[in-house]
C-alpha atoms as a PDB file:
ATOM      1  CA  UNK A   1      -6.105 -12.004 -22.385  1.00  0.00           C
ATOM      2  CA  UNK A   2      -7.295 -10.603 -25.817  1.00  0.00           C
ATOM      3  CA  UNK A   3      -6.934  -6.691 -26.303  1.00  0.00           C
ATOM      4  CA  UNK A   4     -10.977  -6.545 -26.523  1.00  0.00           C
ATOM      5  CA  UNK A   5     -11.353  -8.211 -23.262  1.00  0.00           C
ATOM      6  CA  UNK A   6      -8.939  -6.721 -21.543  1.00  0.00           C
ATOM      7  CA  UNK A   7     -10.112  -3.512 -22.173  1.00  0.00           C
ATOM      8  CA  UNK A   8     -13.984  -4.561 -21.096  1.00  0.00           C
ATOM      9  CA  UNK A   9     -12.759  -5.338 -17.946  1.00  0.00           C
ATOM     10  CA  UNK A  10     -10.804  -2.341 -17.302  1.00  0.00           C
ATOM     11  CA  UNK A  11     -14.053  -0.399 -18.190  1.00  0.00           C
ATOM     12  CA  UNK A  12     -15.526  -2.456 -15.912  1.00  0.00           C
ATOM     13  CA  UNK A  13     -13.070  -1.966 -13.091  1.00  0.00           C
ATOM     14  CA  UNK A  14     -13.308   1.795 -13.967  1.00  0.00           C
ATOM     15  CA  UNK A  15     -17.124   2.330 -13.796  1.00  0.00           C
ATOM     16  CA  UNK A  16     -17.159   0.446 -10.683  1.00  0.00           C
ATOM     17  CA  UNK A  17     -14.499   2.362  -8.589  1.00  0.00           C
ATOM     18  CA  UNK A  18     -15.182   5.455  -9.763  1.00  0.00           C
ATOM     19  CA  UNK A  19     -18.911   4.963  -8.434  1.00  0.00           C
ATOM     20  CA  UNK A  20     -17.495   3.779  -5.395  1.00  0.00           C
ATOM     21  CA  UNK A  21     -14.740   7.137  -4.703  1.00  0.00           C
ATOM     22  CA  UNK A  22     -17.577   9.658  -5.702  1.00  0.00           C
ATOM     23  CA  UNK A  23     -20.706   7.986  -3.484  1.00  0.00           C
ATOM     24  CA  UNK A  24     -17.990   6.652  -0.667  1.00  0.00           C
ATOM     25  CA  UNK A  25     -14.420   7.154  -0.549  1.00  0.00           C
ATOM     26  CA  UNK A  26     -14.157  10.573  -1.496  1.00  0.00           C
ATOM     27  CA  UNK A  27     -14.442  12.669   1.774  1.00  0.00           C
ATOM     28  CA  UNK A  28     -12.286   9.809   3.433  1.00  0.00           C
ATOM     29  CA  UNK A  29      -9.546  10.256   1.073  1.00  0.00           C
ATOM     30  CA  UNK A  30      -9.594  13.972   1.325  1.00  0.00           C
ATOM     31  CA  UNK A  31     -10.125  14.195   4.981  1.00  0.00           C
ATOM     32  CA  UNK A  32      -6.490  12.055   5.796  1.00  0.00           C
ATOM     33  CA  UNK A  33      -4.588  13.107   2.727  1.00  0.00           C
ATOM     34  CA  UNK A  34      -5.637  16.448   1.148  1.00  0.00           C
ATOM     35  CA  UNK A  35      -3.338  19.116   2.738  1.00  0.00           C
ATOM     36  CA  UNK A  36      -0.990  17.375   4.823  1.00  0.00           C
ATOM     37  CA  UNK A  37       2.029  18.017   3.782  1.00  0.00           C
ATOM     38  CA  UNK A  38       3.633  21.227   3.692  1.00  0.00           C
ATOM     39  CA  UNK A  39       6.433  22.577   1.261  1.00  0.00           C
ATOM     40  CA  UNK A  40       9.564  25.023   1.231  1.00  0.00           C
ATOM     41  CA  UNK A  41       8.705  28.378  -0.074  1.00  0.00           C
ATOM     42  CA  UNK A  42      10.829  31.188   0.944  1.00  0.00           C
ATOM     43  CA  UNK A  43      13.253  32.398   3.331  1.00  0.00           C
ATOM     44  CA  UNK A  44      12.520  36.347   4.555  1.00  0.00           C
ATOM     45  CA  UNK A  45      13.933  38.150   7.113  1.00  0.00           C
ATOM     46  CA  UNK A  46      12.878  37.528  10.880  1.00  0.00           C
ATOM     47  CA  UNK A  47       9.824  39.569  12.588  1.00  0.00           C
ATOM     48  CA  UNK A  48       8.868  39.850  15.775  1.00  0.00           C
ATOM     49  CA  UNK A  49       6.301  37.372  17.060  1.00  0.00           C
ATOM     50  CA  UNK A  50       7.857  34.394  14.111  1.00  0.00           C
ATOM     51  CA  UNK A  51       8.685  31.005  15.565  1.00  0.00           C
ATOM     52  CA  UNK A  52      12.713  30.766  16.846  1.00  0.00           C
ATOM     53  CA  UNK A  53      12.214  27.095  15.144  1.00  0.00           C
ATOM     54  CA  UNK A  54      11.992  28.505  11.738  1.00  0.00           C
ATOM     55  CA  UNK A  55      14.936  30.529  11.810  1.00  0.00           C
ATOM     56  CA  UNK A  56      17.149  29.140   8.900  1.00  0.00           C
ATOM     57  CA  UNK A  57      20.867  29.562  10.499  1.00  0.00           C
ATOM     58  CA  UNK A  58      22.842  29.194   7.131  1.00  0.00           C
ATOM     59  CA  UNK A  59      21.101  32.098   5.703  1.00  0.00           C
ATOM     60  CA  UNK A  60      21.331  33.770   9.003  1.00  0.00           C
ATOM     61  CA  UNK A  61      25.024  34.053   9.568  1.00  0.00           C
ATOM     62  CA  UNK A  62      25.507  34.635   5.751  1.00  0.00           C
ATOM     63  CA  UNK A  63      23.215  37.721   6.418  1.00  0.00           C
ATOM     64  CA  UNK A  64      24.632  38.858   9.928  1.00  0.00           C
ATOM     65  CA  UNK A  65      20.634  39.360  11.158  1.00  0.00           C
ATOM     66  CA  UNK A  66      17.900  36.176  11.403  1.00  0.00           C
ATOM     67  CA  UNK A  67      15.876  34.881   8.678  1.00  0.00           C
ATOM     68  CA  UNK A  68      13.086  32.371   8.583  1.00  0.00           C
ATOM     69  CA  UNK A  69      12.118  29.695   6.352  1.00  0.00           C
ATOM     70  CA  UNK A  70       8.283  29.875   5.249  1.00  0.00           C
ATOM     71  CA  UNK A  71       6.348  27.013   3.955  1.00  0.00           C
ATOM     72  CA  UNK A  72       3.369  26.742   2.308  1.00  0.00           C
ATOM     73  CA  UNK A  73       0.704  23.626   2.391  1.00  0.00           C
ATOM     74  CA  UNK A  74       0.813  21.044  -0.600  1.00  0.00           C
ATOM     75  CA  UNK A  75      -2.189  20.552  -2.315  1.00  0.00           C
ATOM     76  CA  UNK A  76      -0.866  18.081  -4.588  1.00  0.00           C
ATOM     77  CA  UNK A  77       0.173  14.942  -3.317  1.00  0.00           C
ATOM     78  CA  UNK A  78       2.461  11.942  -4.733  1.00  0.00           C
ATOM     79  CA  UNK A  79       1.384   8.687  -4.032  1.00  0.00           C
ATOM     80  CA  UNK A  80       2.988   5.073  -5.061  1.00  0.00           C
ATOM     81  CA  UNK A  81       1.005   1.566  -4.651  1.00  0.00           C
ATOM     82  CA  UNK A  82       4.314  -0.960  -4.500  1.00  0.00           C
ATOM     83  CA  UNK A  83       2.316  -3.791  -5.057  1.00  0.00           C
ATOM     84  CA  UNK A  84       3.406  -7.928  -4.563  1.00  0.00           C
ATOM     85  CA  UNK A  85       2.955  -9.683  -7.747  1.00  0.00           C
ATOM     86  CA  UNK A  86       4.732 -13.301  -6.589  1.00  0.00           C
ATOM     87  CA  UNK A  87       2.813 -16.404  -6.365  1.00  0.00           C
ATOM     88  CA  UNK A  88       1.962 -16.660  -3.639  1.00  0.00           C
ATOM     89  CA  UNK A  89      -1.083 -13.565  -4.319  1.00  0.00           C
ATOM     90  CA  UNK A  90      -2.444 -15.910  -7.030  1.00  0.00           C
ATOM     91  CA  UNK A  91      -4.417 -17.487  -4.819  1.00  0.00           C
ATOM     92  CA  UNK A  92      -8.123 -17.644  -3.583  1.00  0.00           C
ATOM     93  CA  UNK A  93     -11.054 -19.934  -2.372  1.00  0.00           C
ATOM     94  CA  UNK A  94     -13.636 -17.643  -1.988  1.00  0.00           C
ATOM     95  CA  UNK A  95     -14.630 -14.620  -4.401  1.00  0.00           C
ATOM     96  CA  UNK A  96     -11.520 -13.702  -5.910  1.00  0.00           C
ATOM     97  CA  UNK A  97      -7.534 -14.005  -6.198  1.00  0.00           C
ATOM     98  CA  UNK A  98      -5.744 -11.840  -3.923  1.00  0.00           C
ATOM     99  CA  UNK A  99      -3.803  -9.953  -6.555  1.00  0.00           C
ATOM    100  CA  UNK A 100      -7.622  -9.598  -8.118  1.00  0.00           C
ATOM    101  CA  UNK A 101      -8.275  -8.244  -4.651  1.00  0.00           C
ATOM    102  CA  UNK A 102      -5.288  -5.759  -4.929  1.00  0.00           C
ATOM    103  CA  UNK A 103      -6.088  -4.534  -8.094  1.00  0.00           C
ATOM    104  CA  UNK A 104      -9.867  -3.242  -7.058  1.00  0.00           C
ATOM    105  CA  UNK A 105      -8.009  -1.640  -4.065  1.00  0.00           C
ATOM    106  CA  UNK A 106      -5.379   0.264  -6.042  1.00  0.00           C
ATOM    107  CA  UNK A 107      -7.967   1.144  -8.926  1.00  0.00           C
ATOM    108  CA  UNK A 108      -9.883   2.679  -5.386  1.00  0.00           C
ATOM    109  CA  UNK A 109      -6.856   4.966  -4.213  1.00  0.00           C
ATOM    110  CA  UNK A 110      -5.828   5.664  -8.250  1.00  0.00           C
ATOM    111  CA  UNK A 111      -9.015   6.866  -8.798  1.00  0.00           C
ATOM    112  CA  UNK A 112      -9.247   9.117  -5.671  1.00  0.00           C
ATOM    113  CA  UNK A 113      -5.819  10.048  -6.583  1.00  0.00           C
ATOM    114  CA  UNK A 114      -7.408  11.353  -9.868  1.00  0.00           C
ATOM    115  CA  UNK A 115     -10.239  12.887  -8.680  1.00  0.00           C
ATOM    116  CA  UNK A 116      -8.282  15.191  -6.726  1.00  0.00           C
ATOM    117  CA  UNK A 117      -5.295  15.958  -9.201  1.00  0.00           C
ATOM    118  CA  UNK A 118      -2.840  13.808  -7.201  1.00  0.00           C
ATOM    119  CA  UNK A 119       0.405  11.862  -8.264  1.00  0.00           C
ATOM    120  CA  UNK A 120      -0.413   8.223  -8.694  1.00  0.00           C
ATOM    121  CA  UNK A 121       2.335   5.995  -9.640  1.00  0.00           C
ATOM    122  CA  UNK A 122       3.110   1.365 -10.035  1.00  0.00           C
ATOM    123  CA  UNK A 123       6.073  -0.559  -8.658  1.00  0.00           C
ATOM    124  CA  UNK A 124       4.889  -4.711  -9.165  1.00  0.00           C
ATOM    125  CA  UNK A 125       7.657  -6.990  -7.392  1.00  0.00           C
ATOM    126  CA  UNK A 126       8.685 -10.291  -6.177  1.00  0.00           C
ATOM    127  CA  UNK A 127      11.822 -11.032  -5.156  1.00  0.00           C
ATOM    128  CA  UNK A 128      12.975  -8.079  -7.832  1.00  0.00           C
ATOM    129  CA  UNK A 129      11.550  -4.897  -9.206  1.00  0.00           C
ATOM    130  CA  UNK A 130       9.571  -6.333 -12.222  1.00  0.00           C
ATOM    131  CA  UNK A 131       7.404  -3.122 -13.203  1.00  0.00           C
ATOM    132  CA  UNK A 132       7.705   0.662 -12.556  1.00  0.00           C
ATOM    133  CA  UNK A 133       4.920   3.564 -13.364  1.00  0.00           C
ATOM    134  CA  UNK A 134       6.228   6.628 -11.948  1.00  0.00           C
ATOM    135  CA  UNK A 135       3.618   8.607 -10.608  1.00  0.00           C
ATOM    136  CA  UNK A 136       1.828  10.893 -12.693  1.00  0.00           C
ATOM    137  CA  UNK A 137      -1.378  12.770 -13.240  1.00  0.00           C
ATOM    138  CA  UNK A 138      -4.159  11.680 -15.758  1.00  0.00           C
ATOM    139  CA  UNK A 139      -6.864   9.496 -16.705  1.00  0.00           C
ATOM    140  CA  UNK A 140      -4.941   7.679 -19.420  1.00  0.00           C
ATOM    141  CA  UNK A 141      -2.046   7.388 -16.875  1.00  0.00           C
ATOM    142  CA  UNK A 142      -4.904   5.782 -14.209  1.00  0.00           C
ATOM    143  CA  UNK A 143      -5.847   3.049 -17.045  1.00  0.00           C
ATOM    144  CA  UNK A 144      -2.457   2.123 -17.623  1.00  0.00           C
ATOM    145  CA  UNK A 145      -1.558   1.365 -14.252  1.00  0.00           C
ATOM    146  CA  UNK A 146      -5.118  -0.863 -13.900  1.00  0.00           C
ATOM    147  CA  UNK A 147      -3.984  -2.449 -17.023  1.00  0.00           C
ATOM    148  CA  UNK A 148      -0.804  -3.737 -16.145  1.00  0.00           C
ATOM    149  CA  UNK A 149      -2.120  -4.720 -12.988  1.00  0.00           C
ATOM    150  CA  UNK A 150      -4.693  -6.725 -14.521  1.00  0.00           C
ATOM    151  CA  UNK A 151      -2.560  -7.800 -17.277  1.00  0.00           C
ATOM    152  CA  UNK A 152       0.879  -7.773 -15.949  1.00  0.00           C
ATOM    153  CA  UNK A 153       3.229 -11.341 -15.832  1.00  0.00           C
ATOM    154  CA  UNK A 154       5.957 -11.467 -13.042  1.00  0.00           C
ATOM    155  CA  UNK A 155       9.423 -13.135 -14.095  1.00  0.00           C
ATOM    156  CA  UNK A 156       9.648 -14.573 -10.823  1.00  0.00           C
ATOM    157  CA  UNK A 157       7.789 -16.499  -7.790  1.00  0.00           C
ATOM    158  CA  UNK A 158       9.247 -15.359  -4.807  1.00  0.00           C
ATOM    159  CA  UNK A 159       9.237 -12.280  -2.068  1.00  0.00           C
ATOM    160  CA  UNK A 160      11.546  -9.713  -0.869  1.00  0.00           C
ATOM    161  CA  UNK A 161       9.826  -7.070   0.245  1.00  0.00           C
ATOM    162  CA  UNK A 162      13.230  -5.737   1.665  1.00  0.00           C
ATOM    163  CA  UNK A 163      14.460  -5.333  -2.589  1.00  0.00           C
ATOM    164  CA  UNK A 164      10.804  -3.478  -3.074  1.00  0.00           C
ATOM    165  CA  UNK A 165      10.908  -0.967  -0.289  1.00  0.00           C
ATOM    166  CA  UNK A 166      14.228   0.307  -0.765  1.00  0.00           C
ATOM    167  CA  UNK A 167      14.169   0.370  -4.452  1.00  0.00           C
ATOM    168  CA  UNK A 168      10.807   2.999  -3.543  1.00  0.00           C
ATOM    169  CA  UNK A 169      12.735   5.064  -1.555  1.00  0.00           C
ATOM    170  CA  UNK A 170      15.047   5.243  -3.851  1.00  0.00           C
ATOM    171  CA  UNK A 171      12.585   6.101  -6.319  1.00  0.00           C
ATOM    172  CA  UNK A 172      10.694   8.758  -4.355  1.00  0.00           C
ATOM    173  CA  UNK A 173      12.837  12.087  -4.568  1.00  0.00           C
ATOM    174  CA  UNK A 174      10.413  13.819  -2.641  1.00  0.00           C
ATOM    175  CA  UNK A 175       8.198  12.955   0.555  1.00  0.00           C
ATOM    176  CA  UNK A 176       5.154  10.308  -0.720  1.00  0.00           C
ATOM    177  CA  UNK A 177       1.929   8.377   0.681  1.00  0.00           C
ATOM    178  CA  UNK A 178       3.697   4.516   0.254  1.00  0.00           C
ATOM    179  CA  UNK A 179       0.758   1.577  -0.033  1.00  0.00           C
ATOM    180  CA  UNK A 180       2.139  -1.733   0.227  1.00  0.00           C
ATOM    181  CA  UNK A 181       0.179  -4.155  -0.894  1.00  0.00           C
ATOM    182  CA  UNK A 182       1.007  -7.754  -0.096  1.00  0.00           C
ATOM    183  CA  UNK A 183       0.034 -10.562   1.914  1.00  0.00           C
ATOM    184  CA  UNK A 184       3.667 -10.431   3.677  1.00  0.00           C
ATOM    185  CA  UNK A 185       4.535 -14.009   3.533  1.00  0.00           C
ATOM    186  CA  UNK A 186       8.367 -13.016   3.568  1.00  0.00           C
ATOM    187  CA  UNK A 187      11.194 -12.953   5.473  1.00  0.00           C
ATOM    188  CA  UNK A 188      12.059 -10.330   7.892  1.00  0.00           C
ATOM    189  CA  UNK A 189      11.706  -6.848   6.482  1.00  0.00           C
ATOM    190  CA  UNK A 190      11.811  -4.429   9.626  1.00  0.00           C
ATOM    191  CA  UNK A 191      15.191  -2.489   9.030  1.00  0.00           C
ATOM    192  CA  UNK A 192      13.877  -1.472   5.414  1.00  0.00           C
ATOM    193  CA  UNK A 193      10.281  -0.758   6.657  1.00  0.00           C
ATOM    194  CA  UNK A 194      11.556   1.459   9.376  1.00  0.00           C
ATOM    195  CA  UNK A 195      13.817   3.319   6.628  1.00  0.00           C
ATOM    196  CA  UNK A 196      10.649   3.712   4.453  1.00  0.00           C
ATOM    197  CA  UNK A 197       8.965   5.317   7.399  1.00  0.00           C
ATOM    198  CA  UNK A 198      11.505   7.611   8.098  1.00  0.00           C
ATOM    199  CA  UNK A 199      11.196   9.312   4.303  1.00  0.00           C
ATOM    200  CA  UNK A 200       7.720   8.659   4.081  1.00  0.00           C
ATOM    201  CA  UNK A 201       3.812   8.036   5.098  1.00  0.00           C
ATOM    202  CA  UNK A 202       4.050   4.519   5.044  1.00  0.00           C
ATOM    203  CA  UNK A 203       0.770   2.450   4.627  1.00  0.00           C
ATOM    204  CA  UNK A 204       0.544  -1.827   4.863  1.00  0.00           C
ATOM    205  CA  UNK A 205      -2.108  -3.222   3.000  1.00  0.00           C
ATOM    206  CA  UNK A 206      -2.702  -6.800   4.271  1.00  0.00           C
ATOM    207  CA  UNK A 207      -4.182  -8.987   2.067  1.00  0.00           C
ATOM    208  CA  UNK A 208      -5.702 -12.638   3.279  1.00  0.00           C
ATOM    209  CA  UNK A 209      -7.458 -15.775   2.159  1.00  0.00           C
ATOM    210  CA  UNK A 210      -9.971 -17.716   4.723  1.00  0.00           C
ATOM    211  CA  UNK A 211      -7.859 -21.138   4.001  1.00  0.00           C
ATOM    212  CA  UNK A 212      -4.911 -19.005   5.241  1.00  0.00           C
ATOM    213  CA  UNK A 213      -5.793 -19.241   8.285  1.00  0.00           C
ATOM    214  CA  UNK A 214      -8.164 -22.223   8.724  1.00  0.00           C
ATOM    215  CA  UNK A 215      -8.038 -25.700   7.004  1.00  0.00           C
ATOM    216  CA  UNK A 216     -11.541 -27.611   6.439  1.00  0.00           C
ATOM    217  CA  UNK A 217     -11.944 -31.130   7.427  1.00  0.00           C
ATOM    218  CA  UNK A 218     -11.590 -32.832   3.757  1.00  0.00           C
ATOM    219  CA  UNK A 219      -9.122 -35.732   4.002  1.00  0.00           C
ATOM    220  CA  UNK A 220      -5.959 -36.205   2.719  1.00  0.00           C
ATOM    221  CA  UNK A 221      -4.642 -33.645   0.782  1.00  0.00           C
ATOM    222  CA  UNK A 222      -1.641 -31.928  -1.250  1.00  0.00           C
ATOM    223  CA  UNK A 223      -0.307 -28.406  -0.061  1.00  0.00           C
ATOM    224  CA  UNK A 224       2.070 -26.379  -2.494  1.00  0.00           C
ATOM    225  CA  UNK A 225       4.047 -23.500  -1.452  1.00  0.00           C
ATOM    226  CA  UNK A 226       3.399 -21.203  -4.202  1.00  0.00           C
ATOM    227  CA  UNK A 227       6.645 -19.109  -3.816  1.00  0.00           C
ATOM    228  CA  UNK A 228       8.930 -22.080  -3.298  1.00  0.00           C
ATOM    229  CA  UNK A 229       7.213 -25.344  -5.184  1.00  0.00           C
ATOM    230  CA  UNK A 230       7.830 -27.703  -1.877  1.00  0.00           C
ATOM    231  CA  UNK A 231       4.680 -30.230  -1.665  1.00  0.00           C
ATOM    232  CA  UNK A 232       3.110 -31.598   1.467  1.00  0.00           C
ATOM    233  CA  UNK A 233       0.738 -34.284   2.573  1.00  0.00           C
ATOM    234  CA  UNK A 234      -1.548 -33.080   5.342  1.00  0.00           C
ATOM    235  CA  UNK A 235      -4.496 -35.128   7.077  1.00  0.00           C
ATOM    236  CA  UNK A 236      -6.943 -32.482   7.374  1.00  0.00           C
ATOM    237  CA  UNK A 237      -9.726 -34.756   9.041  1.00  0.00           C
ATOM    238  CA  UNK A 238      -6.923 -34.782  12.045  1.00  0.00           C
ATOM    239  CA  UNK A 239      -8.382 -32.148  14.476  1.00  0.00           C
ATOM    240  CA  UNK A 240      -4.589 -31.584  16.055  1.00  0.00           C
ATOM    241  CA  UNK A 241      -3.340 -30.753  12.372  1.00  0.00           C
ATOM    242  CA  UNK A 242      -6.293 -28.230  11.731  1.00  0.00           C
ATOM    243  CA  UNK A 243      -5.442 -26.314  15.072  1.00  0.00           C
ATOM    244  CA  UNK A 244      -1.524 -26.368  14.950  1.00  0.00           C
ATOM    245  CA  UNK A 245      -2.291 -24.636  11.398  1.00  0.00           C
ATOM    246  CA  UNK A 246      -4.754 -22.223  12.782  1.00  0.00           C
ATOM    247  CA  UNK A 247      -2.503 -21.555  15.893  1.00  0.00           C
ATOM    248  CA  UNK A 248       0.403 -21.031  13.452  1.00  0.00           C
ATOM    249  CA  UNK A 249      -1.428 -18.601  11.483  1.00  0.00           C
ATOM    250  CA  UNK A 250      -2.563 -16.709  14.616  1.00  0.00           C
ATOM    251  CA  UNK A 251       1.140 -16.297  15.523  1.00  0.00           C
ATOM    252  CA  UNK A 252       2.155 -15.122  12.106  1.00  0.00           C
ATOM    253  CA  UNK A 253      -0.493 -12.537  12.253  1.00  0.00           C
ATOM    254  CA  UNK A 254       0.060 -11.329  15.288  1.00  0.00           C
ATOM    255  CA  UNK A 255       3.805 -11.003  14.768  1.00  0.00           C
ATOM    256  CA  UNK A 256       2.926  -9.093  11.722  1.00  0.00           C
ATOM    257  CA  UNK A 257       0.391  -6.805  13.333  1.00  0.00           C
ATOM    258  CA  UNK A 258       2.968  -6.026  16.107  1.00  0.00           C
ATOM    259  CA  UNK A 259       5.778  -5.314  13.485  1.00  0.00           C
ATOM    260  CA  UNK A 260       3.951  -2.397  12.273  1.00  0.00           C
ATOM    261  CA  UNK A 261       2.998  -0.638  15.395  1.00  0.00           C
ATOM    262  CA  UNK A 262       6.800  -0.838  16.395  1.00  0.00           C
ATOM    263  CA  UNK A 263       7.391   0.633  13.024  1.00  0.00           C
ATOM    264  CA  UNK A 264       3.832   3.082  13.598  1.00  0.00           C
ATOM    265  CA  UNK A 265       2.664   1.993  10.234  1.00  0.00           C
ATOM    266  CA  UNK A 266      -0.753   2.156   9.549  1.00  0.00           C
ATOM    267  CA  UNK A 267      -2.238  -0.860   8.632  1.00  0.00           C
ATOM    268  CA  UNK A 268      -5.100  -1.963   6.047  1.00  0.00           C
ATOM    269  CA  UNK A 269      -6.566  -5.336   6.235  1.00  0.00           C
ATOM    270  CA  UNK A 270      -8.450  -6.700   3.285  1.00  0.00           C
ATOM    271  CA  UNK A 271      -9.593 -10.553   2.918  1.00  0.00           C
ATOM    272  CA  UNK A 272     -10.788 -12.428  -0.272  1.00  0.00           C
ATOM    273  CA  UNK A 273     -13.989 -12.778   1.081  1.00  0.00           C
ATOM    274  CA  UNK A 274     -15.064  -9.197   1.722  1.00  0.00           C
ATOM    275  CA  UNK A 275     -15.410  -5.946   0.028  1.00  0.00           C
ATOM    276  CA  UNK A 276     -12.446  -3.391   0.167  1.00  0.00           C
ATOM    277  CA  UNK A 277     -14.878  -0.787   1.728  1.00  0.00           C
ATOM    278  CA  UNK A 278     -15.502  -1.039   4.499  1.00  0.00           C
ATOM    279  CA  UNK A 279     -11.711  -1.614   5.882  1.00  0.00           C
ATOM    280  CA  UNK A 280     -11.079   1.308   3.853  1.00  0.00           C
ATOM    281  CA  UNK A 281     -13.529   3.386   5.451  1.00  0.00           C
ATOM    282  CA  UNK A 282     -12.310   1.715   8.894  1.00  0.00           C
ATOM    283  CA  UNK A 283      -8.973   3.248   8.021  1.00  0.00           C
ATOM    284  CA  UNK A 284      -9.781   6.425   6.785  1.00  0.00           C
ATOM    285  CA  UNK A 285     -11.909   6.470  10.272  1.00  0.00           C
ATOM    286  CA  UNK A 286      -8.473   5.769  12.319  1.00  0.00           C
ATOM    287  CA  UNK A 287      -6.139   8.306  10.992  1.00  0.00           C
ATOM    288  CA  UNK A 288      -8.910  10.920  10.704  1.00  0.00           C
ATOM    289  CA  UNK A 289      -8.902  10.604  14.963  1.00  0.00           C
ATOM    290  CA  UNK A 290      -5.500  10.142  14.924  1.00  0.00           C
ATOM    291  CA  UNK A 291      -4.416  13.101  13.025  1.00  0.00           C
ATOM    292  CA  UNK A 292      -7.034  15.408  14.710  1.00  0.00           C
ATOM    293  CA  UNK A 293      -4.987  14.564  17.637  1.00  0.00           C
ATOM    294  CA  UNK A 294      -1.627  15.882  16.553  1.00  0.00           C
END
């Protein structure tokens, strides 16, 4: 894509969201992230009426009498959108490509991330790491991530979402809000989503196509598998064919869905053929009752 049209676009994409996060996102986005976390600030010595729990024992038997460790809320947060760039997310019959889809998303959160002096930072993979942006502050910082979303070309076609998440945590020195964006056609990746969790807020973004989940009657035709190249004939005008694909995709959706509430991930779902708002707002409704609860 030439320079000058590249740029247009990412104009475009930045007028747009921005719009959107001040008129709609904005008291979603504070009201689930802004001042959840809490960090270390001092240790002082133990007064009556202080919580036993916050009694720091090291400092405590160094001192022969009890001290307590006092924290102090985080404004600032650190965010990361580890986002799938393999094949298979070049693909749409609708509006748009899902990876066109994930970029208006994470130019949604990067902006919000901006707007309230947050951390924002890139990690594209595929079956490797192909791109890392760690997170920063900044407007320019903000165009460069849409840009090499828009922009970027992966060195590979395949998944492994296991490589992405623990490269991430590796990554992340210090708790971080995790978005992973990906339509999750990949082998098993519990044990490293479960270690994710464990270090961080961990948030699956789902992205889906309608003809992912539902074949029209049109014939004979061709299916490629993006990721692997492996071709197949199918007789769409068969009835049995359309609903052994739809019943497959069912399956493979609800096996997803259940993977991340054993894992209590909080999921986004975004399809091709809608607009990331309202899901976004859906989610922002969710953990708003959810953490009012805790």
């Amino acid at each position: 894509m030439p320079d000058a049209e590249l740029w247009k676009k990412i104009r475009r994409i930045e007028v747009y969201t921005n719009r959107l996060v001040t008129s709609v996102l904005a008291g979603g986005y504070v009201s689930v992230f802004k001042g959840r976390g809490i960090e270390f600030a001092q240790v002082r010595e133990y007064q009556p009426g202080d919580d036993v729990r916050a009694i720091d024992w090291n400092v405590t038997a160094r001192m022969n009498r009890p001290f307590v460790k006092e924290y102090t809320e985080e404004r600032e947060l650190s965010m990361l959108l580890l986002v799938d760039v393999s094949s298979s997310v070049y693909f749409g019959s609708v509006q748009q490509l899902k990876r066109e889809l994930a970029t208006e998303f994470c130019a949604s959160i990067a902006f919000s991330a901006l707007r309230h002096n947050d951390r924002v930072g890139l990690v594209l993979f595929t079956d490797r790491i192909e791109l890392t942006l760690p997170p920063k502050k900044g407007r320019r910082h903000v165009l460069r991530l849409i840009r090499e979303l828009l922009h970027f070309t992966p060195t590979a076609a395949r998944t492994n979402l296991e490589v992405a998440l623990e490269y991430a945590c590796r990554l992340l020195s210090r708790r971080s809000t995790l978005f992973v964006v990906s339509d999750f056609l990949a082998p098993d990746f519990r044990r490293p989503l479960d270690l994710a969790r464990a270090r961080h807020d961990v948030i699956a973004v789902a992205i889906s196509d309608p003809r992912e989940r539902e074949l029209p009657d049109v014939g004979l035709i061709e299916l490629k598998d993006a990721e692997t190249g492996e071709v197949v004939l199918v007789d769409t005008h068969s009835p049995v064919v359309r609903r052994a694909f739809r019943e497959r995709a069912q399956t493979r959706q609800e096996s997803r869905e259940q993977l991340f509430r054993q894992a209590r991930v909080d999921t986004i779902n975004l399809r091709t053929d809608q607009s990331v708002v309202p899901p976004l707002l859906e989610f922002f409704r969710r953990r708003k009752r959810r953490l009012a609860r805790i």
